[in-house]
Structures are given as C-alpha cells and as structure tokens.
C-alpha atoms as a PDB file:
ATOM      1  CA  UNK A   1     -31.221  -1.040  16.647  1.00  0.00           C
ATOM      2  CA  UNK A   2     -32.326   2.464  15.142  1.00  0.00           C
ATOM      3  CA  UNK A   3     -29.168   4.330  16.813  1.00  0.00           C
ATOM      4  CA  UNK A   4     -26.993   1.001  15.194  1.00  0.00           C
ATOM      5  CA  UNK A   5     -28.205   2.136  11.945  1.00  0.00           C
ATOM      6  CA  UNK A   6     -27.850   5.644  12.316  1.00  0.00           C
ATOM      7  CA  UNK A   7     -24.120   5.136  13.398  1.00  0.00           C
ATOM      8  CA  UNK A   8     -23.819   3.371  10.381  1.00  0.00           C
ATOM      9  CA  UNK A   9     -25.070   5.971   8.143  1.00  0.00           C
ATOM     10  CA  UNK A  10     -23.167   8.307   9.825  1.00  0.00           C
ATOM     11  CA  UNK A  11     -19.924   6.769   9.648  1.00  0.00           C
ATOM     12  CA  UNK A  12     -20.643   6.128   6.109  1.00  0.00           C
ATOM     13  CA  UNK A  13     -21.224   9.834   5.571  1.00  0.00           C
ATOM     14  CA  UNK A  14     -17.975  10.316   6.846  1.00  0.00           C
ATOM     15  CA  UNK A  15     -16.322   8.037   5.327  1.00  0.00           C
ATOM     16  CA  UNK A  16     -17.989   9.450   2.042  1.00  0.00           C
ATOM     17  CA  UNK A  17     -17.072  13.287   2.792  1.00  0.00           C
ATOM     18  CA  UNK A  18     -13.298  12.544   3.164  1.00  0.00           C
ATOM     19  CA  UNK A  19     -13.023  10.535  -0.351  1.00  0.00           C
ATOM     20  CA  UNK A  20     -14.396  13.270  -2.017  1.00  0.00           C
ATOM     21  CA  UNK A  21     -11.751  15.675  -0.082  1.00  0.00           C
ATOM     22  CA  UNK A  22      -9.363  13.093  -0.660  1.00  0.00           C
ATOM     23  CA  UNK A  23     -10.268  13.260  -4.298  1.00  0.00           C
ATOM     24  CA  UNK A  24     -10.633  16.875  -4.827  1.00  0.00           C
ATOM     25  CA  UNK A  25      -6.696  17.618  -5.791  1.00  0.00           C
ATOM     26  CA  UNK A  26      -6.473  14.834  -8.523  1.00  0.00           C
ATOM     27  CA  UNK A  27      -9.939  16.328  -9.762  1.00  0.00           C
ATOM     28  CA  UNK A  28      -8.599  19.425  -9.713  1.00  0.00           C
ATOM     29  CA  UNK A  29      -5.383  17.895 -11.571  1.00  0.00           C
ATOM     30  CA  UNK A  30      -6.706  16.160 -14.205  1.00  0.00           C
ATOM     31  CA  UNK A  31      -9.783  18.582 -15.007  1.00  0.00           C
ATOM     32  CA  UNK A  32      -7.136  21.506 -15.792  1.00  0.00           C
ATOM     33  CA  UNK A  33      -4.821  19.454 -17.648  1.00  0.00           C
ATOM     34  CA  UNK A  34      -7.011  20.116 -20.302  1.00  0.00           C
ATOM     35  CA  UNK A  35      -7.621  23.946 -19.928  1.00  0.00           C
ATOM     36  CA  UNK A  36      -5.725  26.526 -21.336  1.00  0.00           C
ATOM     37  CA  UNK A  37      -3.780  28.783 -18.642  1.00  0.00           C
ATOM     38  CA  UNK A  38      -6.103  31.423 -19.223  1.00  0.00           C
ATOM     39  CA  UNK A  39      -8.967  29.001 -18.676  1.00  0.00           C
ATOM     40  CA  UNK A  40      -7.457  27.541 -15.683  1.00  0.00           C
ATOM     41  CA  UNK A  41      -7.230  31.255 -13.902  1.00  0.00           C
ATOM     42  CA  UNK A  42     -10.706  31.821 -14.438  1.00  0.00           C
ATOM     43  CA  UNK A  43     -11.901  28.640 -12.651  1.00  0.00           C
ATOM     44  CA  UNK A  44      -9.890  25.979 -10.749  1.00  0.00           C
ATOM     45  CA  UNK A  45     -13.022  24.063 -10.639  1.00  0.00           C
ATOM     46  CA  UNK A  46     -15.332  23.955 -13.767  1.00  0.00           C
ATOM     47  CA  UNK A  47     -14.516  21.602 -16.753  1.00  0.00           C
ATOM     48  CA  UNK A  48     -12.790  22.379 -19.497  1.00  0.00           C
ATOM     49  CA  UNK A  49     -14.998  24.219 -23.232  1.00  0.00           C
ATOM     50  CA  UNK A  50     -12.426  22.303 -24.906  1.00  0.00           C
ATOM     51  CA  UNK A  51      -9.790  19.640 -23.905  1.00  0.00           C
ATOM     52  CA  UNK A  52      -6.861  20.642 -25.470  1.00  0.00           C
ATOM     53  CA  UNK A  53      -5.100  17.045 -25.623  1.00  0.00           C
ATOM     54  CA  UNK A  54      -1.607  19.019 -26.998  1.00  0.00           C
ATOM     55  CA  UNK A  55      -0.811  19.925 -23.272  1.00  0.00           C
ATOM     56  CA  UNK A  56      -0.020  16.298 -23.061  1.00  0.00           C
ATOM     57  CA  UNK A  57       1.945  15.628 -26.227  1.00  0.00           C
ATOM     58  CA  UNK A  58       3.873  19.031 -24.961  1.00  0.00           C
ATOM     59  CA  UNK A  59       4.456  17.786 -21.860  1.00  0.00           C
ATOM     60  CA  UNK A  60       5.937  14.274 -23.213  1.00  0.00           C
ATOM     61  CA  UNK A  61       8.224  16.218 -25.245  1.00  0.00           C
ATOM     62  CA  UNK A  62       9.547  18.833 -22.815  1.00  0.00           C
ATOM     63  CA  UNK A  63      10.078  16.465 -19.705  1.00  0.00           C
ATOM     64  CA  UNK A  64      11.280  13.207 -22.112  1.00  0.00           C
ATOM     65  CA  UNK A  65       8.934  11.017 -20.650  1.00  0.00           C
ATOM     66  CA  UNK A  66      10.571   7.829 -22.300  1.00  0.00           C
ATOM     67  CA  UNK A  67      13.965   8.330 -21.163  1.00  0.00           C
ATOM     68  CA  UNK A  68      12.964  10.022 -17.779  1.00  0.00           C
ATOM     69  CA  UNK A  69      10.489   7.062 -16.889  1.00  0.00           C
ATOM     70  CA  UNK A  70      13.257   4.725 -17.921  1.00  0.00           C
ATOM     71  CA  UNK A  71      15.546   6.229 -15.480  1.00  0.00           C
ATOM     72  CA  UNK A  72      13.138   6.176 -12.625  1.00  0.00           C
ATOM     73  CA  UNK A  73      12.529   2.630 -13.472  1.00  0.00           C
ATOM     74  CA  UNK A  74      16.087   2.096 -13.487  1.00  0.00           C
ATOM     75  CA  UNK A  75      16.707   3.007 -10.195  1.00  0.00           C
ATOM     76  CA  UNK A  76      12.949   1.777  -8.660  1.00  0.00           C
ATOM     77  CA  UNK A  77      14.217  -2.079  -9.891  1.00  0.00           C
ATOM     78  CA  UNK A  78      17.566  -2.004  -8.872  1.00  0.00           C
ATOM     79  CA  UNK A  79      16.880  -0.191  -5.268  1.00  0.00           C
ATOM     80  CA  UNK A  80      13.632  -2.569  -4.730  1.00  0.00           C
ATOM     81  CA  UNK A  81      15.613  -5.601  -6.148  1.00  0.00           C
ATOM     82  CA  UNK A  82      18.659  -4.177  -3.477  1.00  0.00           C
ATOM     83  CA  UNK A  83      16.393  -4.003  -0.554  1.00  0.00           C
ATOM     84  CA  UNK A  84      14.020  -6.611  -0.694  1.00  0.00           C
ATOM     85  CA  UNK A  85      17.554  -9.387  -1.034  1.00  0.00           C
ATOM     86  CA  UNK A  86      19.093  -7.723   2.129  1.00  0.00           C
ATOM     87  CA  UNK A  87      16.281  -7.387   4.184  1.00  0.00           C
ATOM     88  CA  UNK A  88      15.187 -10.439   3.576  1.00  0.00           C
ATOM     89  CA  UNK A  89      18.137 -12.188   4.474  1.00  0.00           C
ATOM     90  CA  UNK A  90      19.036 -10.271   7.278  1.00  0.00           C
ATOM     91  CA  UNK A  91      15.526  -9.977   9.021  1.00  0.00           C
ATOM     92  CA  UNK A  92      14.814 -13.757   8.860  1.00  0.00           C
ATOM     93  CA  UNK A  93      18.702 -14.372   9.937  1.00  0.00           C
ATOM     94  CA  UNK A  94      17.968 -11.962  12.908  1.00  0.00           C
ATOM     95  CA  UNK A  95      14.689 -13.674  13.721  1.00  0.00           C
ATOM     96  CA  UNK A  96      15.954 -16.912  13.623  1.00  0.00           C
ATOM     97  CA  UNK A  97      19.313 -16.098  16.042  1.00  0.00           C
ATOM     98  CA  UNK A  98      18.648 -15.483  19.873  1.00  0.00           C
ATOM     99  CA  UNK A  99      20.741 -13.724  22.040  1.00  0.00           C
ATOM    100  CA  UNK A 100      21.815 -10.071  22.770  1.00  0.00           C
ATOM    101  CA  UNK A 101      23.861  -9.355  19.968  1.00  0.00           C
ATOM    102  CA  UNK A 102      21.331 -10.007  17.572  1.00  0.00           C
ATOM    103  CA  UNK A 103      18.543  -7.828  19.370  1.00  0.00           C
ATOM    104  CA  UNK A 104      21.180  -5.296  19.551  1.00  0.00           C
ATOM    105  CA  UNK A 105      21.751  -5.226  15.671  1.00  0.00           C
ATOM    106  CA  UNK A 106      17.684  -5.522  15.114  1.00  0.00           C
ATOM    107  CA  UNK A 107      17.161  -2.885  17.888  1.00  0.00           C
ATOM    108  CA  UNK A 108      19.632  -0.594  15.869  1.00  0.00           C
ATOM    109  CA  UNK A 109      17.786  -1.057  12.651  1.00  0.00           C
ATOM    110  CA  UNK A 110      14.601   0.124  14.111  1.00  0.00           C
ATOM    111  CA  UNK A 111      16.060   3.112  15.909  1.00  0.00           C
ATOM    112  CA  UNK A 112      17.464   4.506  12.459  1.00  0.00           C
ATOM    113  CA  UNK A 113      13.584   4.642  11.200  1.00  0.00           C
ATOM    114  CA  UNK A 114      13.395   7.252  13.941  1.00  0.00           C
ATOM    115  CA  UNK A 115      16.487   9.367  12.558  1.00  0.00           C
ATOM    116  CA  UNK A 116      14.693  12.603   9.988  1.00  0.00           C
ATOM    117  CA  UNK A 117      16.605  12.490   6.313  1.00  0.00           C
ATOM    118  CA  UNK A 118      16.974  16.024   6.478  1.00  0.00           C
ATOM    119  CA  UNK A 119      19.305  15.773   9.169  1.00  0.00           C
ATOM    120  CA  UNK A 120      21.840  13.699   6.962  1.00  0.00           C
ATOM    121  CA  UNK A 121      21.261  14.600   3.938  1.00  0.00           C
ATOM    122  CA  UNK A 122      24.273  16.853   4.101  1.00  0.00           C
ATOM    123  CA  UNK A 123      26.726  13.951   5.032  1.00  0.00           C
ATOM    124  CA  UNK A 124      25.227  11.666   2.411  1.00  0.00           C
ATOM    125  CA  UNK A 125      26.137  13.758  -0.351  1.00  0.00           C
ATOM    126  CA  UNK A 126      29.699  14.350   0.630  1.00  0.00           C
ATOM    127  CA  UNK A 127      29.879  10.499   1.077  1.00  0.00           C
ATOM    128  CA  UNK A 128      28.455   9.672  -1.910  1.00  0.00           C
ATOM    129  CA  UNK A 129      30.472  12.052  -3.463  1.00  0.00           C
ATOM    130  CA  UNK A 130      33.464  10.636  -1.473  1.00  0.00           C
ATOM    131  CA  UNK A 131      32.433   7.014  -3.150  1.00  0.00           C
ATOM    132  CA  UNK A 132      32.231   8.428  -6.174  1.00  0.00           C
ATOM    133  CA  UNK A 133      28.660   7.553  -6.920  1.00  0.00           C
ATOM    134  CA  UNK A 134      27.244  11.180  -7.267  1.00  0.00           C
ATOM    135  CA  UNK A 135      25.660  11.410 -10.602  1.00  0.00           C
ATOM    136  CA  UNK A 136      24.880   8.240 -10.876  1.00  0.00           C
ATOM    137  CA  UNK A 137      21.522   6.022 -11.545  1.00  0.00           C
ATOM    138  CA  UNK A 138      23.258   3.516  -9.863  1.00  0.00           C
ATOM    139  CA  UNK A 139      24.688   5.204  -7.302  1.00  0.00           C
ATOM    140  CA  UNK A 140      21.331   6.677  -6.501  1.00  0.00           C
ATOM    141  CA  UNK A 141      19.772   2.946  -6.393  1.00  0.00           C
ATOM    142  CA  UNK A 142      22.434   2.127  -3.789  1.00  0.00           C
ATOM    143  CA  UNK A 143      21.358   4.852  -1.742  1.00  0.00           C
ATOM    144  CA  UNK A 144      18.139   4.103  -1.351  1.00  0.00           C
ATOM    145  CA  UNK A 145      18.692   0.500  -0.856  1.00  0.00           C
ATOM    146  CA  UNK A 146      20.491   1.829   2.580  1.00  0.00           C
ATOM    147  CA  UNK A 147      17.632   3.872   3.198  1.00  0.00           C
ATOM    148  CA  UNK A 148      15.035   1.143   2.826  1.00  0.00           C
ATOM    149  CA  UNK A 149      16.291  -1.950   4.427  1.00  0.00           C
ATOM    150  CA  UNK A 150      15.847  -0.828   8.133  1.00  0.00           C
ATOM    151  CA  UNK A 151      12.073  -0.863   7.698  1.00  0.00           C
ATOM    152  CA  UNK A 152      11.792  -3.726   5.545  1.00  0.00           C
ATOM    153  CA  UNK A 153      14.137  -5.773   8.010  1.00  0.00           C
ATOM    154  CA  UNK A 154      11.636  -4.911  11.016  1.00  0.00           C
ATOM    155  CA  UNK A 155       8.656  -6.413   8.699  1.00  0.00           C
ATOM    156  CA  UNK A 156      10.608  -9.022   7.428  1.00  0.00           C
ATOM    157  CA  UNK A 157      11.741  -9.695  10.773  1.00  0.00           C
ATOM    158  CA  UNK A 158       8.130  -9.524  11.932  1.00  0.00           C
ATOM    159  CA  UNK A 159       6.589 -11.966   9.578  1.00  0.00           C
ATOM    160  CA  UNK A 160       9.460 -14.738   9.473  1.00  0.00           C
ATOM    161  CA  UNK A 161       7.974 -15.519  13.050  1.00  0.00           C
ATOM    162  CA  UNK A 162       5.191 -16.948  11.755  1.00  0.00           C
ATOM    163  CA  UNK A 163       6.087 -19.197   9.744  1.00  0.00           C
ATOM    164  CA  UNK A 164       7.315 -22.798  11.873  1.00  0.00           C
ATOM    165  CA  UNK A 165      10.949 -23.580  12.595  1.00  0.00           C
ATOM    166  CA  UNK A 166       9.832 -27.391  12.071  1.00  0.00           C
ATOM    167  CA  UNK A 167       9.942 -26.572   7.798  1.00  0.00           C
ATOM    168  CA  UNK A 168      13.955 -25.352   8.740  1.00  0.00           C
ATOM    169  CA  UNK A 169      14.503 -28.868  10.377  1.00  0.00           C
ATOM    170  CA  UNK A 170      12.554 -30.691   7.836  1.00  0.00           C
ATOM    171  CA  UNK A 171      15.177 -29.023   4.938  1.00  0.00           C
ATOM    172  CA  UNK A 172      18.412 -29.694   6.828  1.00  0.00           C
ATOM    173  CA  UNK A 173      17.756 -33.204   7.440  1.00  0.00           C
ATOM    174  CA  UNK A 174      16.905 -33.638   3.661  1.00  0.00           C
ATOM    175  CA  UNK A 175      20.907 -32.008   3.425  1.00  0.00           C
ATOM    176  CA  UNK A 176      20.306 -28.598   2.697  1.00  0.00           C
ATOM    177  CA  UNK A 177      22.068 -25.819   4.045  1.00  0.00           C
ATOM    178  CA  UNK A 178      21.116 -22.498   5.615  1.00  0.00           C
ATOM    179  CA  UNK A 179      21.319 -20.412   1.952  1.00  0.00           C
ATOM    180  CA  UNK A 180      19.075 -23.755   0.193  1.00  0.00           C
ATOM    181  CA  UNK A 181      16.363 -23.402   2.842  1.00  0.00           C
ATOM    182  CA  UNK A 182      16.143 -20.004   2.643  1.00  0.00           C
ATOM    183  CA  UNK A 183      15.889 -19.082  -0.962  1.00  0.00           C
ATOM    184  CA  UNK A 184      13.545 -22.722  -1.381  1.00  0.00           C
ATOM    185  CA  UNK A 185      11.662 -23.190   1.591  1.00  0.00           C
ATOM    186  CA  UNK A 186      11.710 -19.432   3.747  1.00  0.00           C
ATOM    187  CA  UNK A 187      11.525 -16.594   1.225  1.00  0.00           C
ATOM    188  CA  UNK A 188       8.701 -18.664  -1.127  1.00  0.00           C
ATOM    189  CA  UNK A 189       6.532 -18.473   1.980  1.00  0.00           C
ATOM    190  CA  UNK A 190       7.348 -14.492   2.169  1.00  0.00           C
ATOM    191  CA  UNK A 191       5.493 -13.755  -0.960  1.00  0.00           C
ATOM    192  CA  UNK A 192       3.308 -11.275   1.258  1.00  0.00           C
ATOM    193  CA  UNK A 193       5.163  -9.061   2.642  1.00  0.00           C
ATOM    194  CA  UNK A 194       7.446  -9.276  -0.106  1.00  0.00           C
ATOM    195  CA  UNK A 195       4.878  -7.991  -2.222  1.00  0.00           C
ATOM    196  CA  UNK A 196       4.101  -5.386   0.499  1.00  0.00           C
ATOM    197  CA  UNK A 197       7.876  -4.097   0.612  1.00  0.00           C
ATOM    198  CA  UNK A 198       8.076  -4.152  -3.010  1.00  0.00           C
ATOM    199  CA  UNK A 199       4.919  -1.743  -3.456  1.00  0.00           C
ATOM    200  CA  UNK A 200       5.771   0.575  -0.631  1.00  0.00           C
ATOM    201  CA  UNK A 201       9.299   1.131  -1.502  1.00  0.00           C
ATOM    202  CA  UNK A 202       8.026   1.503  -5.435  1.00  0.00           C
ATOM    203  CA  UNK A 203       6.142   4.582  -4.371  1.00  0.00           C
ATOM    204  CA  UNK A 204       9.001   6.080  -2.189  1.00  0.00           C
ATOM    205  CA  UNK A 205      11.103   5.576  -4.947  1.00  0.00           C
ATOM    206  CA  UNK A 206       9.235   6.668  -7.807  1.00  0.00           C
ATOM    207  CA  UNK A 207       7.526   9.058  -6.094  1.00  0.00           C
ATOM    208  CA  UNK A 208      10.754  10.921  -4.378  1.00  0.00           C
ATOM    209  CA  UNK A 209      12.385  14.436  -5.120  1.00  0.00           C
ATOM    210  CA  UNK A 210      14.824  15.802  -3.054  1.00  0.00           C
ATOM    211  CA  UNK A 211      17.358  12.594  -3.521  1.00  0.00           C
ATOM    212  CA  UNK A 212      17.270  12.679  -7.111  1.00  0.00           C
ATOM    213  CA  UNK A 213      17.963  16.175  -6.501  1.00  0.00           C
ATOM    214  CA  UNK A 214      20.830  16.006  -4.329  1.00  0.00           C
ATOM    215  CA  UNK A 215      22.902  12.788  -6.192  1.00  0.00           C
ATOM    216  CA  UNK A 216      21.773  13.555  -9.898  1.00  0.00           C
ATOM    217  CA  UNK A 217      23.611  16.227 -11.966  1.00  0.00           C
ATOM    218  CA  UNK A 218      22.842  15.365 -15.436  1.00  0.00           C
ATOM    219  CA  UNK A 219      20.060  16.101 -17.211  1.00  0.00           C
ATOM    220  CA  UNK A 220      19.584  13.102 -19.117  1.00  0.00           C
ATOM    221  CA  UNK A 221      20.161  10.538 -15.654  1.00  0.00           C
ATOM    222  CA  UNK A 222      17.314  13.019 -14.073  1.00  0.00           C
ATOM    223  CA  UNK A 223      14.489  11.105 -12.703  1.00  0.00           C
ATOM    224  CA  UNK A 224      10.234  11.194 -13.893  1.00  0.00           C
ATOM    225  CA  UNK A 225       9.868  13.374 -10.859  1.00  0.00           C
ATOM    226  CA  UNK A 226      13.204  15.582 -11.403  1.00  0.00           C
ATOM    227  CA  UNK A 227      11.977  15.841 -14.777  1.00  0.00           C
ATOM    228  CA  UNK A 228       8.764  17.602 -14.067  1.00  0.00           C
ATOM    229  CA  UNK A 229      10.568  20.046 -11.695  1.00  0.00           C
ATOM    230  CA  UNK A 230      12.231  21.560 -14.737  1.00  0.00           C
ATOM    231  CA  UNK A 231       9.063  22.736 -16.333  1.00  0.00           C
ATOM    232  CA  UNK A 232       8.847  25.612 -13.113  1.00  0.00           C
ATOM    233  CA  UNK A 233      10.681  27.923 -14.600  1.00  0.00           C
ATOM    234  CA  UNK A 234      11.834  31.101 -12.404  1.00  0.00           C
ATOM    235  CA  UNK A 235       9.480  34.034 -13.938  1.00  0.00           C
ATOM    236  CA  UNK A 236       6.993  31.550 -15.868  1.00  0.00           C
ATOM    237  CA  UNK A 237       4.716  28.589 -14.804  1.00  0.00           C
ATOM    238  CA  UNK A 238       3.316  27.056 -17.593  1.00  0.00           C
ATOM    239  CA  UNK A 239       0.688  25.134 -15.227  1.00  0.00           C
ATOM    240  CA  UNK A 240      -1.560  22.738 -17.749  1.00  0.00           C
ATOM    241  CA  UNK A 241       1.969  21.723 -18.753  1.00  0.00           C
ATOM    242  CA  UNK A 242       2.950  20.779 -15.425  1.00  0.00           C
ATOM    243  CA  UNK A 243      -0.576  19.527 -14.407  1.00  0.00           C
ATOM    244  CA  UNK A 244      -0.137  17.233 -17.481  1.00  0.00           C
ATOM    245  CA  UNK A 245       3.097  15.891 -16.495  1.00  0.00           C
ATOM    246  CA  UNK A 246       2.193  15.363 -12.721  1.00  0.00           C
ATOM    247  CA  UNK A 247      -1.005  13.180 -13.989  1.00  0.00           C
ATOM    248  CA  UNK A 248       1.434  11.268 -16.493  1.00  0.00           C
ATOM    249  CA  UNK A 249       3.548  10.376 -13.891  1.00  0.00           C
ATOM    250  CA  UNK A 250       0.907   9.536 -11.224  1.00  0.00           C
ATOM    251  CA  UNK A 251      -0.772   7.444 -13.586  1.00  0.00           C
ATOM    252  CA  UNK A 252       1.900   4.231 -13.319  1.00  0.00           C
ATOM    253  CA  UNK A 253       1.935   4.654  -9.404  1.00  0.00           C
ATOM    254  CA  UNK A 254      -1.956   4.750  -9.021  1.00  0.00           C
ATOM    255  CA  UNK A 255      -2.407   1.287 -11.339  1.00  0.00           C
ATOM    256  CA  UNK A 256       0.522  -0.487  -9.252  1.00  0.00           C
ATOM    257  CA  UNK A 257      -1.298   0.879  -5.733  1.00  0.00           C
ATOM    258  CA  UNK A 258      -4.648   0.034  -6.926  1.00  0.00           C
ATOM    259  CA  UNK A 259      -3.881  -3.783  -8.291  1.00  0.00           C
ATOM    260  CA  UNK A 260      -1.608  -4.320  -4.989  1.00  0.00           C
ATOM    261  CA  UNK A 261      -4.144  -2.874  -2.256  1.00  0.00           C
ATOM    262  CA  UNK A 262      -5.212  -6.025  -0.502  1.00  0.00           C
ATOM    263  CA  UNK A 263      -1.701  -7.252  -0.626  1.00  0.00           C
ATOM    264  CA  UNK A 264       0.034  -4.189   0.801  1.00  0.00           C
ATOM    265  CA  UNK A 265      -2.739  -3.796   3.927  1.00  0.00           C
ATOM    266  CA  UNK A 266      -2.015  -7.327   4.331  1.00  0.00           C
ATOM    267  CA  UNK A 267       1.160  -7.745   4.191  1.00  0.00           C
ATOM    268  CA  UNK A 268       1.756  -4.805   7.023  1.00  0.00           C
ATOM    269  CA  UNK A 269      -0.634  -6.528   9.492  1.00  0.00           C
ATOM    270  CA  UNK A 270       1.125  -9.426   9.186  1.00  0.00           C
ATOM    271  CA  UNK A 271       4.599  -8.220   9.628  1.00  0.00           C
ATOM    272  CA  UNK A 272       4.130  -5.970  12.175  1.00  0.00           C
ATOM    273  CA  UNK A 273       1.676  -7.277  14.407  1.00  0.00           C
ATOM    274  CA  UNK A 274       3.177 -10.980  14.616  1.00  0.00           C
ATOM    275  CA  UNK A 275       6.486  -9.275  15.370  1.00  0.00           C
END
C-alpha cells in the first residue's frame, strides 16, 4: 500500500516537472512581451519593472492583425469546411463498401500520411502554379484540403464502424437514398470526430508557415503566421515586438484547444481504435 502511494506521488511529481517545462517557453513569451529589448537581454527570466503595453499596440499595427487574422481565417474555414465534406463522405463510403478495390483506395490514403511534405513541396508549387492558384487564399485553402483528407478519411473511416448498419436500412426503407441518409442519419452521429478533425486541422492550418510561404506572394493575402515572419528583419530583431505578435496569435489557438480538449482526445480514440 505504502509503495502504491509512493508511485503515485512520484508519478505525480513527474507529471508536475514536465508542465512546468512544458510551460517554461510561453512564460518566457509572455513575461518579455512586456520588457524593453534592453530589459529582455539582461534577463530572459525575471518579470518585467514596467509592462510596456505599446509593444502590443506596435505589434497590431506592423503585422495588420485584422486583415492578417482575417486571411488565416479565410483559409482555416474554407480548408476545414473542404476537408471535413470529403472525408466524410469518402471514409464512411469506403467503410461501408467491401471488396478489394475499396481497401485498395483506403490503403492508398493511409500510405500518403507516410509520404514527408518536404519531399513535394517542390512539385506542388509548380502545380499550383500550373493551376493557376499561386497567390491565392483560395488556392491555398484547396491545398490544404488535399493535404488533410487522407488522415481525416482513416478516422472517419475508423469511427463510421461503429455506428450500426441497421439505422442505413431503417432510412432506405422509409425511401431515402444514399446522399439523405448520410447527411440526416450518418454524419449527425459523427459529431465527435467531426469536432476532433475540425480542431486538429484548425491548428495545422492556423498554425502553419512554410505553405503560406511557398503559395502566397502578396503582402496583403499573407497569413497571421506569414505576417509575424516579416517583423525578422535581416540586421535587426526587434524581439518584444515579435514576442508580442507570437502571443497574439497563439492566443485564438490556445482558447479553441483548451474549450475542445475532451472532444479532440475523444474523438481520436474513437476513430482510430474502432477502425
């Protein structure tokens, strides 16, 4: 019983040590936000004499927070909105159809999780280009819904396997067809790992740099991310300035992660486990 308890305390002192590792960068972030850069140089660690709140209002100004975060948000909507219709459609058709072909076509979307970006990042661009979508918000949004759907089909895929074929057959004999008992009877009971998909693919989106940074070429289409890059300047750093603008966009990202924890953890046993 006393070695029990110990364990306990143990793991909990572990557990305790690496949140306050974990924590230490956006410490470190938001506590010399407020410093001057002279003040930050003498001590990464201490808190600010004074917090010098203009860092912030300078750093809404020079990255155009408003039209940057509309951008990002632009793009996050349209490239969740993208991948969470396909994916849902074609996981659930590909879990619901038996046969070679179809674990062929599943089996292919799950190998491409394996292939690195970097290694066609190169041929995207001159397709993109090729499309004539380079430079574009939208453009960029269809990009990433290609990205996306492979790993939202395999948790799609996963989860629509729980739910009983009997609710299908209950719908068609009532006269509707394969699109009416999807969209009113399958993808209501989805809500999960809808939510899940949605939440993950909100961070890689909003959260991403070198896309933006290969498809976007004008300044006022840049991303929240893209945005901040500009303040790194080849000879000068302005660092409260950028600290500032790397809390201000963190801040959206940690409320939406926060609020959709329990869904997200959920959502991932669900799909991939029952898969």
């Amino acid at each position: 019983m006393r070695m029990q308890r110990l364990n306990n305390y143990l793991i909990r002192l572990l557990l305790i040590l690496g949140s306050l590792v974990a924590m230490l960068p956006i410490y470190m972030a938001v506590v010399n936000s407020f410093k001057t850069q002279g003040e930050m140089f003498q001590s990464f660690i201490a808190l600010p004499t004074t917090l010098h709140w203009e860092n912030y209002t300078d750093a809404f100004n020079k990255i155009n927070l408003l039209g940057s975060s509309l951008n990002s948000a632009i793009v996050s909507i349209l490239g969740i909105g993208g991948i969470v219709f396909c994916a849902s459609l074609a996981g659930y058709k590909l879990s619901r159809t038996s046969g070679r072909l179809s674990n062929l076509i599943f089996f292919m979307f799950v190998a491409s999780m394996l292939v690195p970006f970097h290694s066609i990042m190169i041929p995207l661009t001159r397709v993109a280009k090729g499309m004539g979508v380079q430079g574009s918000t939208y453009g960029l949004a269809l990009i990433y819904i290609g990205l996306g759907v492979n790993m939202a089909i395999f948790l799609y895929h996963g989860f629509v396997k729980s739910i009983p074929r009997e609710l299908e057959e209950s719908a068609q004999i009532d006269g509707c067809n394969e699109f009416q008992t999807f969209f009113q009877i399958i993808f209501p009971l989805l809500l999960p790992i809808t939510v899940t998909i949605a939440i993950l693919d909100f961070l890689w989106i909003w959260n991403d740099f070198l896309l933006p940074l290969l498809m976007l070429t004008d300044v006022n289409r840049y991303t929240l991310i893209l945005s901040t890059n500009m303040l790194f300047g080849e000879y000068n750093k302005e660092w409260p300035l950028i600290l500032s603008s790397l809390v201000l966009t963190a801040i959206p990202v940690i409320l939406i992660y926060a609020f959709f924890q329990k869904f997200i953890m959920e959502g991932i046993a669900e799909g991939a486990v029952k898969g």
